[in-house]
Protein backbone atom coordinates (compact mmCIF):
# COMPACT_ATOMS: atom_id res chain seq x y z
CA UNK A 1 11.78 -29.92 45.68
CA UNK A 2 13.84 -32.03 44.03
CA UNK A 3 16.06 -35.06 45.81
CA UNK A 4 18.12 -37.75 45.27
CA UNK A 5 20.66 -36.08 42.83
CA UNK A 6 23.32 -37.65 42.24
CA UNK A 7 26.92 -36.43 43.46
CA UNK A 8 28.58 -33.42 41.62
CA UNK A 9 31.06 -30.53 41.52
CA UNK A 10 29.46 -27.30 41.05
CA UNK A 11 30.76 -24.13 39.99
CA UNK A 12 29.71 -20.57 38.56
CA UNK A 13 31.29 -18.79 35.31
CA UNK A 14 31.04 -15.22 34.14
CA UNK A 15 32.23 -15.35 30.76
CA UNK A 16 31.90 -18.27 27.66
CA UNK A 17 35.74 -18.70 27.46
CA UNK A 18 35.61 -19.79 31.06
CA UNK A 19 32.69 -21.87 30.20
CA UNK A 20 34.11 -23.68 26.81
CA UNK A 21 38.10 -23.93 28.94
CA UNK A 22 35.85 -25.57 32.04
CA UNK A 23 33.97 -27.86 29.12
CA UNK A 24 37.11 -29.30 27.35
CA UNK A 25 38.74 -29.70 30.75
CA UNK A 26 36.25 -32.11 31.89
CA UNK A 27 36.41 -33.59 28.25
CA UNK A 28 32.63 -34.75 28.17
CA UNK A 29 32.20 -35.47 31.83
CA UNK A 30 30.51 -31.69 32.25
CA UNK A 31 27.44 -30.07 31.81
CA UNK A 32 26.14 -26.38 31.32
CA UNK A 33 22.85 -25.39 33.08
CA UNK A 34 21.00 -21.57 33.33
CA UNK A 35 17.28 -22.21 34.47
CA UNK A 36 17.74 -25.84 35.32
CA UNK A 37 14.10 -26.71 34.34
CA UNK A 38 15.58 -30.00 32.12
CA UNK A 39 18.84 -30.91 33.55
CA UNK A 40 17.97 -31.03 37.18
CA UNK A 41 15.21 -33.29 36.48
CA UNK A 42 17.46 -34.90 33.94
CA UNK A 43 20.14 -35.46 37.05
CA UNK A 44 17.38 -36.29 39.30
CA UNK A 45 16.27 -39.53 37.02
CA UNK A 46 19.55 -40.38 36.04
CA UNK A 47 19.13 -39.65 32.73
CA UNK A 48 22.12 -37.35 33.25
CA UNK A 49 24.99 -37.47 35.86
CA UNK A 50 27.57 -35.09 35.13
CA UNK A 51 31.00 -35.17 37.39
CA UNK A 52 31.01 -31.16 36.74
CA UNK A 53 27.34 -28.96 36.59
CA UNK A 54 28.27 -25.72 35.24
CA UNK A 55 26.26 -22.42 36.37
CA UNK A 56 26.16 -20.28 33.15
CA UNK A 57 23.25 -18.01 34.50
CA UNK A 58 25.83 -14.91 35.35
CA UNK A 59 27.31 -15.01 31.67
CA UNK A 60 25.35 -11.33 31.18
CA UNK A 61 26.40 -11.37 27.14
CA UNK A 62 24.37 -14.19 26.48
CA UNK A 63 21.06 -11.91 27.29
CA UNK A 64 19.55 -10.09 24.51
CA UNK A 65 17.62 -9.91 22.07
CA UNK A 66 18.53 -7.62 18.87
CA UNK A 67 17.61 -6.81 15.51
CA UNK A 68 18.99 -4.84 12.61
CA UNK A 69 17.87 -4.66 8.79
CA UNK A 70 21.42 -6.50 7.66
CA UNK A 71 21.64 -9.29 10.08
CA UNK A 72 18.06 -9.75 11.10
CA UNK A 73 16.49 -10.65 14.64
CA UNK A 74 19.67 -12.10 17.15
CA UNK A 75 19.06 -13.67 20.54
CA UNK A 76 21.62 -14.83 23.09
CA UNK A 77 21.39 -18.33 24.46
CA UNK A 78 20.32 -17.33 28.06
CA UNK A 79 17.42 -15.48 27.22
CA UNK A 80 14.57 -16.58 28.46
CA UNK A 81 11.64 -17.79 26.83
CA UNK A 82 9.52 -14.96 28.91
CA UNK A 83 11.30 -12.49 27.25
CA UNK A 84 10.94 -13.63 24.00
CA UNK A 85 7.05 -14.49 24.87
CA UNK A 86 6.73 -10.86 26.37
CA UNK A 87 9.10 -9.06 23.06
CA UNK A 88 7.18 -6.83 21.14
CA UNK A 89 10.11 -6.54 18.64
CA UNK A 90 9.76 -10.59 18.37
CA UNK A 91 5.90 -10.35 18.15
CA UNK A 92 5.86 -7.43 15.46
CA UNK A 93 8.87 -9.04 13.38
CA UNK A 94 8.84 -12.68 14.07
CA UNK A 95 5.45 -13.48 15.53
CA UNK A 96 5.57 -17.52 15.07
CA UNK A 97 8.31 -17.36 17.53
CA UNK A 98 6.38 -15.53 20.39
CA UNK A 99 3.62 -17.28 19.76
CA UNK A 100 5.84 -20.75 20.31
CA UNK A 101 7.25 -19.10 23.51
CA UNK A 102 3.73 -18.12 24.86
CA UNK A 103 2.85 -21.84 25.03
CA UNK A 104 5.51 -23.42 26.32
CA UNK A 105 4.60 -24.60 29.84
CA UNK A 106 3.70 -22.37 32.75
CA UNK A 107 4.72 -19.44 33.31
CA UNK A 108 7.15 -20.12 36.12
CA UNK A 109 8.71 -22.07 33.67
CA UNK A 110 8.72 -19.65 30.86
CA UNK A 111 10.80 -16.84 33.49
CA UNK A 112 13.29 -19.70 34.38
CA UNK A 113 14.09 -21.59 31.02
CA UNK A 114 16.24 -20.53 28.71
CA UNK A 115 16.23 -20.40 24.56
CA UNK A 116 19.55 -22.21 24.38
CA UNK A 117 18.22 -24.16 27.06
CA UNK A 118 15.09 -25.26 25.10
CA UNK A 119 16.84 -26.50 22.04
CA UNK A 120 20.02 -27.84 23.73
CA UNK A 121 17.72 -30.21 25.29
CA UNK A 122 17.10 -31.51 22.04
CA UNK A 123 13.22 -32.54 22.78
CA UNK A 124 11.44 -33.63 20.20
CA UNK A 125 8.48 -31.98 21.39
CA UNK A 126 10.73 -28.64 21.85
CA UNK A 127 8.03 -25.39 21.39
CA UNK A 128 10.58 -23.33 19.95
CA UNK A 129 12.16 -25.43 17.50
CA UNK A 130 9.88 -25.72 14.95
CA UNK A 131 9.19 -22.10 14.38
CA UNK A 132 12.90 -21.40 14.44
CA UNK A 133 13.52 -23.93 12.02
CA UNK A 134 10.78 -22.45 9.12
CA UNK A 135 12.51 -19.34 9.59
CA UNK A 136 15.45 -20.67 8.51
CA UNK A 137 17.28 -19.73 12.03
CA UNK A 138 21.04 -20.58 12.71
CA UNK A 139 22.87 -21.54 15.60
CA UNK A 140 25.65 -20.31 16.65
CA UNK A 141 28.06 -22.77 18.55
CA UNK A 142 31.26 -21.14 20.42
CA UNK A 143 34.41 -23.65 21.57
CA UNK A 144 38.12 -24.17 22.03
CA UNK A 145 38.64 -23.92 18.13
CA UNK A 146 36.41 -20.76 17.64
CA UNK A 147 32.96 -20.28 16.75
CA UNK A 148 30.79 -22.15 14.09
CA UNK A 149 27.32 -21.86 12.77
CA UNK A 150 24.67 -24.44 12.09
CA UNK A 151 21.01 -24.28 10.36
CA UNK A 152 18.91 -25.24 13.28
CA UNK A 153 17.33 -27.32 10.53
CA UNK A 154 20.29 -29.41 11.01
CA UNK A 155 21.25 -29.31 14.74
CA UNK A 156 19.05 -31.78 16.21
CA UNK A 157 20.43 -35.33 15.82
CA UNK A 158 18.20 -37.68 17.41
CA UNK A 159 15.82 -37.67 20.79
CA UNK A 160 18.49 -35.26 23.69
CA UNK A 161 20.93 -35.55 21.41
CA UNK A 162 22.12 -32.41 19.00
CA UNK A 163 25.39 -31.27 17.43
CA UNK A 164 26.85 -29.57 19.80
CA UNK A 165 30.27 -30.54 21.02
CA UNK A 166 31.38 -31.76 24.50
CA UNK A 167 33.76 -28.35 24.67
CA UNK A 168 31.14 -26.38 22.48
CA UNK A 169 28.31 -23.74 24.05
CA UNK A 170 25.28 -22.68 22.13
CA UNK A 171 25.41 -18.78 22.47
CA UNK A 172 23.35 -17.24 19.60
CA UNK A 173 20.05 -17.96 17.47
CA UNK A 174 19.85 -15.95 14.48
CA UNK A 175 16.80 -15.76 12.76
CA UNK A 176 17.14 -13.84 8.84
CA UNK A 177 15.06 -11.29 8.07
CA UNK A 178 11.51 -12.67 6.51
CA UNK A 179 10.36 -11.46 3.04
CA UNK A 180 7.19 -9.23 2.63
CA UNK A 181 4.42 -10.68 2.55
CA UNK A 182 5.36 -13.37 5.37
CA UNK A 183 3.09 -14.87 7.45
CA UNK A 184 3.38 -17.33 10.23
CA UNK A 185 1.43 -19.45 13.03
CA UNK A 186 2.13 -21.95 15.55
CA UNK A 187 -0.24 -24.94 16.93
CA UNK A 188 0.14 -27.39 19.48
CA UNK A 189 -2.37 -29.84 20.70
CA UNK A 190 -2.13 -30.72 24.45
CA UNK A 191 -5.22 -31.71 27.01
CA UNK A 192 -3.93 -28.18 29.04
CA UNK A 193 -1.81 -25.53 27.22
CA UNK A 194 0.62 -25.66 29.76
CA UNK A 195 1.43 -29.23 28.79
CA UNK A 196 4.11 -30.76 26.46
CA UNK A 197 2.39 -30.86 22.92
CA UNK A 198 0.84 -34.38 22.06
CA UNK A 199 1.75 -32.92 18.40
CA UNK A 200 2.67 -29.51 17.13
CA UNK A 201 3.13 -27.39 14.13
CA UNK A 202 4.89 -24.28 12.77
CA UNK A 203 3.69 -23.31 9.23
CA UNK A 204 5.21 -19.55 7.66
CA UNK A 205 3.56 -18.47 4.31
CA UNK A 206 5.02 -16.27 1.83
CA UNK A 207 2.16 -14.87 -0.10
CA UNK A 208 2.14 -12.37 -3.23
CA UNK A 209 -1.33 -11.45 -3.27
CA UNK A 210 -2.44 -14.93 -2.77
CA UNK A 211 -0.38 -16.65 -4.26
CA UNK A 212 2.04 -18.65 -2.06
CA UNK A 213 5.82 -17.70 -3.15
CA UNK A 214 7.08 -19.60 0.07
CA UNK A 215 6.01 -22.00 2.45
CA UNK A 216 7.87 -23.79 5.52
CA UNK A 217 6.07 -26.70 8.02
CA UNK A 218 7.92 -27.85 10.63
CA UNK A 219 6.26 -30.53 13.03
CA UNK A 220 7.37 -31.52 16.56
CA UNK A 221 6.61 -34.38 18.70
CA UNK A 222 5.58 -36.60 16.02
CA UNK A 223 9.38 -37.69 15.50
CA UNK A 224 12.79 -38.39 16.66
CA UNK A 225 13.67 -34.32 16.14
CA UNK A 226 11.65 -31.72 14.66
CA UNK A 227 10.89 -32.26 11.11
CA UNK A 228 10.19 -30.32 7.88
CA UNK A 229 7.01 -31.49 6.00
CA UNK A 230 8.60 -30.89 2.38
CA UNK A 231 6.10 -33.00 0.15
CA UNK A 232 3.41 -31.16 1.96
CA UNK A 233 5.29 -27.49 1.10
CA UNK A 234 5.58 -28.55 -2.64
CA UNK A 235 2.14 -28.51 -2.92
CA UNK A 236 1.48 -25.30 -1.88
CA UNK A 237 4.52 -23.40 -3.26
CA UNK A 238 3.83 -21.41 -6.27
CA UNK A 239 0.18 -21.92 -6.03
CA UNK A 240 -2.59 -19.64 -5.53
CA UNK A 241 -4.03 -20.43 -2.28
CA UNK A 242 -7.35 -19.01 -1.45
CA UNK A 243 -10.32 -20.19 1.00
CA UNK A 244 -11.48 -21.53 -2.22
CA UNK A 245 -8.67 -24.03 -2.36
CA UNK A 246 -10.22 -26.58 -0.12
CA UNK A 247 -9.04 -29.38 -1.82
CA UNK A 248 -5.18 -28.31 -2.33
CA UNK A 249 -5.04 -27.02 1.48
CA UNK A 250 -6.59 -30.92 2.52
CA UNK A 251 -4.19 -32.78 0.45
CA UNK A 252 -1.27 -30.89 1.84
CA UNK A 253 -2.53 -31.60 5.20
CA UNK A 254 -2.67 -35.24 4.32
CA UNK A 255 0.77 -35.32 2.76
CA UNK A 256 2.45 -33.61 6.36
CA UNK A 257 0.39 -36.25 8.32
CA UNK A 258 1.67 -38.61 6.16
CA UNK A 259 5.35 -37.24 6.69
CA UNK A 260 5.18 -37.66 9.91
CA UNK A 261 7.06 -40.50 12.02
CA UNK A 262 4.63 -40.53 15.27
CA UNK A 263 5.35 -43.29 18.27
CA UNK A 264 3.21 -44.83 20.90
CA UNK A 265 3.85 -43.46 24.03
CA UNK A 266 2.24 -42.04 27.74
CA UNK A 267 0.94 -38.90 26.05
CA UNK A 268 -0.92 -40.48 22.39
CA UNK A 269 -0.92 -43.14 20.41
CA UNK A 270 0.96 -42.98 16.77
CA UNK A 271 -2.41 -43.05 14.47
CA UNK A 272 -3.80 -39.95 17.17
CA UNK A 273 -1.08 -37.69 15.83
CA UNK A 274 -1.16 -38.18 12.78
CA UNK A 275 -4.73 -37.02 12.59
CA UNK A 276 -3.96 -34.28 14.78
CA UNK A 277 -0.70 -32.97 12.80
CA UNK A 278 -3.53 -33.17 9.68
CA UNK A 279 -5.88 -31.10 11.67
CA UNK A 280 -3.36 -28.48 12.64
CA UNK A 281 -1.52 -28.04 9.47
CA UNK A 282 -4.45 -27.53 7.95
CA UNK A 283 -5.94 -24.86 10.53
CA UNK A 284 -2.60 -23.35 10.35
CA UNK A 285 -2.74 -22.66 6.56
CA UNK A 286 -6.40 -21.34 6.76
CA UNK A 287 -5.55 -18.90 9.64
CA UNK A 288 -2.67 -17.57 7.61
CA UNK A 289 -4.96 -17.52 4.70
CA UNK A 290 -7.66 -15.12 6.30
CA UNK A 291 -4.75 -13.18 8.16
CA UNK A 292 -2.32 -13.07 5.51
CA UNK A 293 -2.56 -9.03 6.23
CA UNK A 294 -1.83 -8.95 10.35
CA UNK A 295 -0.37 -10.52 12.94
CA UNK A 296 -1.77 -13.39 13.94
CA UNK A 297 -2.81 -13.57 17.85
CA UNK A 298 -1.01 -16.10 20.40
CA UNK A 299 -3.27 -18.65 20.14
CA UNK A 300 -3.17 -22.41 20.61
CA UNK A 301 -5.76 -25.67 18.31
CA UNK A 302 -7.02 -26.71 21.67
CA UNK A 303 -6.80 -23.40 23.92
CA UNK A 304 -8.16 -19.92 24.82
CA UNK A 305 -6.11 -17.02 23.67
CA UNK A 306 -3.91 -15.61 26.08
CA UNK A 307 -4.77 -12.26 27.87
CA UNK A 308 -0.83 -11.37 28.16
């Protein structure tokens, strides 16, 4: 149960244009909430104390999840990261991104939180963000003045803070349509898998036989916002990359580890992650190596596989 929240108006909207007019109104002095898994424990520190808390839960448009050859795999803000854990559309089409949902705490809060909740949060440790991010997902940000898109690549601005607008609601993730021959897992290394990853990775692989057209690694919790590991993707791009390339696969490990910006704090010490981000990057690329040809299973570096 949580106490001690600080005074504020409440009220419930049905549609975004009541949302965004309710937003601008308040001019920066309001904030949206769905599942309430960050911003009531936000409130509850003080890390947050909005004069206006605004229920978005009932806007039913924001909950889907669709997909079509032309535009690719869309998901409304408000879905929850359940769904997208439980999808089989997601898991057959865009498996790095259920796999990334199936880790994310427990599963009480997988039912309550929300996608747009997840990233709007702006965690550097967010589950979802990295694999969004190789995928080259957009966001799509709704206000007074219309809507706008942004490459989630480019929406996260520093620790809780991202580029969304006092008057603006994230209402759509749009993920493109990956090439054949894509590929994709996604670590995390936590003492449980329910917890908040001491360090994560999201690596997708674009392979032509085996050579690797394409390659995307985006890290979380080892800086201010998720990050792409570009040095470490050069290496690997255009190569042929092959259980026999031991040496190539360790040196772009190195290089991501190296890319990294790790701090000091309760859950692991700076020099901790970057070994860790080594060791995952680098079991990431040999799992898509040997399973270049299927799916590859919700699993986690330190876990069990999950039975759901």
């Amino acid at each position: 149960m949580l106490l001690n929240l600080p005074e504020f108006e409440y009220v419930s909207c049905e549609t975004v244009e009541e949302a965004c007019s309710l937003l601008s109104t308040y001019n920066g002095d309001a904030r949206v909430f769905a599942g309430g898994t960050d911003m009531l424990v936000k409130m509850k520190h003080r890390r947050a104390t909005p004069r206006k808390l605004i229920n978005i839960k009932k806007i039913k448009s924001l909950d889907y999840i669709d997909y079509d050859e032309a535009d690719g795999l869309r998901i409304g803000a408000l879905t929850t990261i359940d769904s997208l854990a439980r999808s089989t559309l997601v898991m057959r089409q865009f498996p790095i991104l259920g796999q990334a949902a199936g880790v994310l705490g427990t599963p009480h809060v997988r039912n309550l939180a929300t996608l747009g909740g997840n990233l709007c949060n702006a965690s550097p440790a967010a589950e979802c963000a990295p694999a969004l991010i190789t995928m080259g997902a957009e966001a799509t940000l709704s206000g007074p003045e219309g809507r706008r898109t942004v490459p989630l690549e480019e929406f996260f601005t520093g620790p809780g803070r991202s580029v969304v607008r006092s008057d603006e609601l994230l209402t759509e993730i749009r993920v493109p349509r990956q090439p054949a021959g894509t590929v994709g897992v996604h670590l995390k290394h936590g003492s449980r898998r329910v917890d908040v990853a001491v360090a994560g990775a999201s690596v997708l692989m674009t392979f032509d036989g085996e050579q690797c057209k394409d390659i995307k690694i985006a890290l979380s919790s080892v800086g201010p916002t998720p990050l792409r590991a570009k040095e470490a993707e050069s290496i690997l791009k255009g190569e042929t990359v092959n259980e026999e390339k031991r040496e190539l696969i360790d040196r772009a490990a190195r290089t991501a580890s190296a890319e990294s910006r790790p701090i000091d704090d309760l859950r692991g010490r700076a020099g901790e992650r970057r070994d860790i981000i080594e060791s995952l990057v680098k079991e990431a690329i040999n799992r898509l190596i040997s399973g270049r040809k299927k799916i590859i299973s919700l699993d986690t570096f330190v876990g069990k596989k999950s039975r759901n």
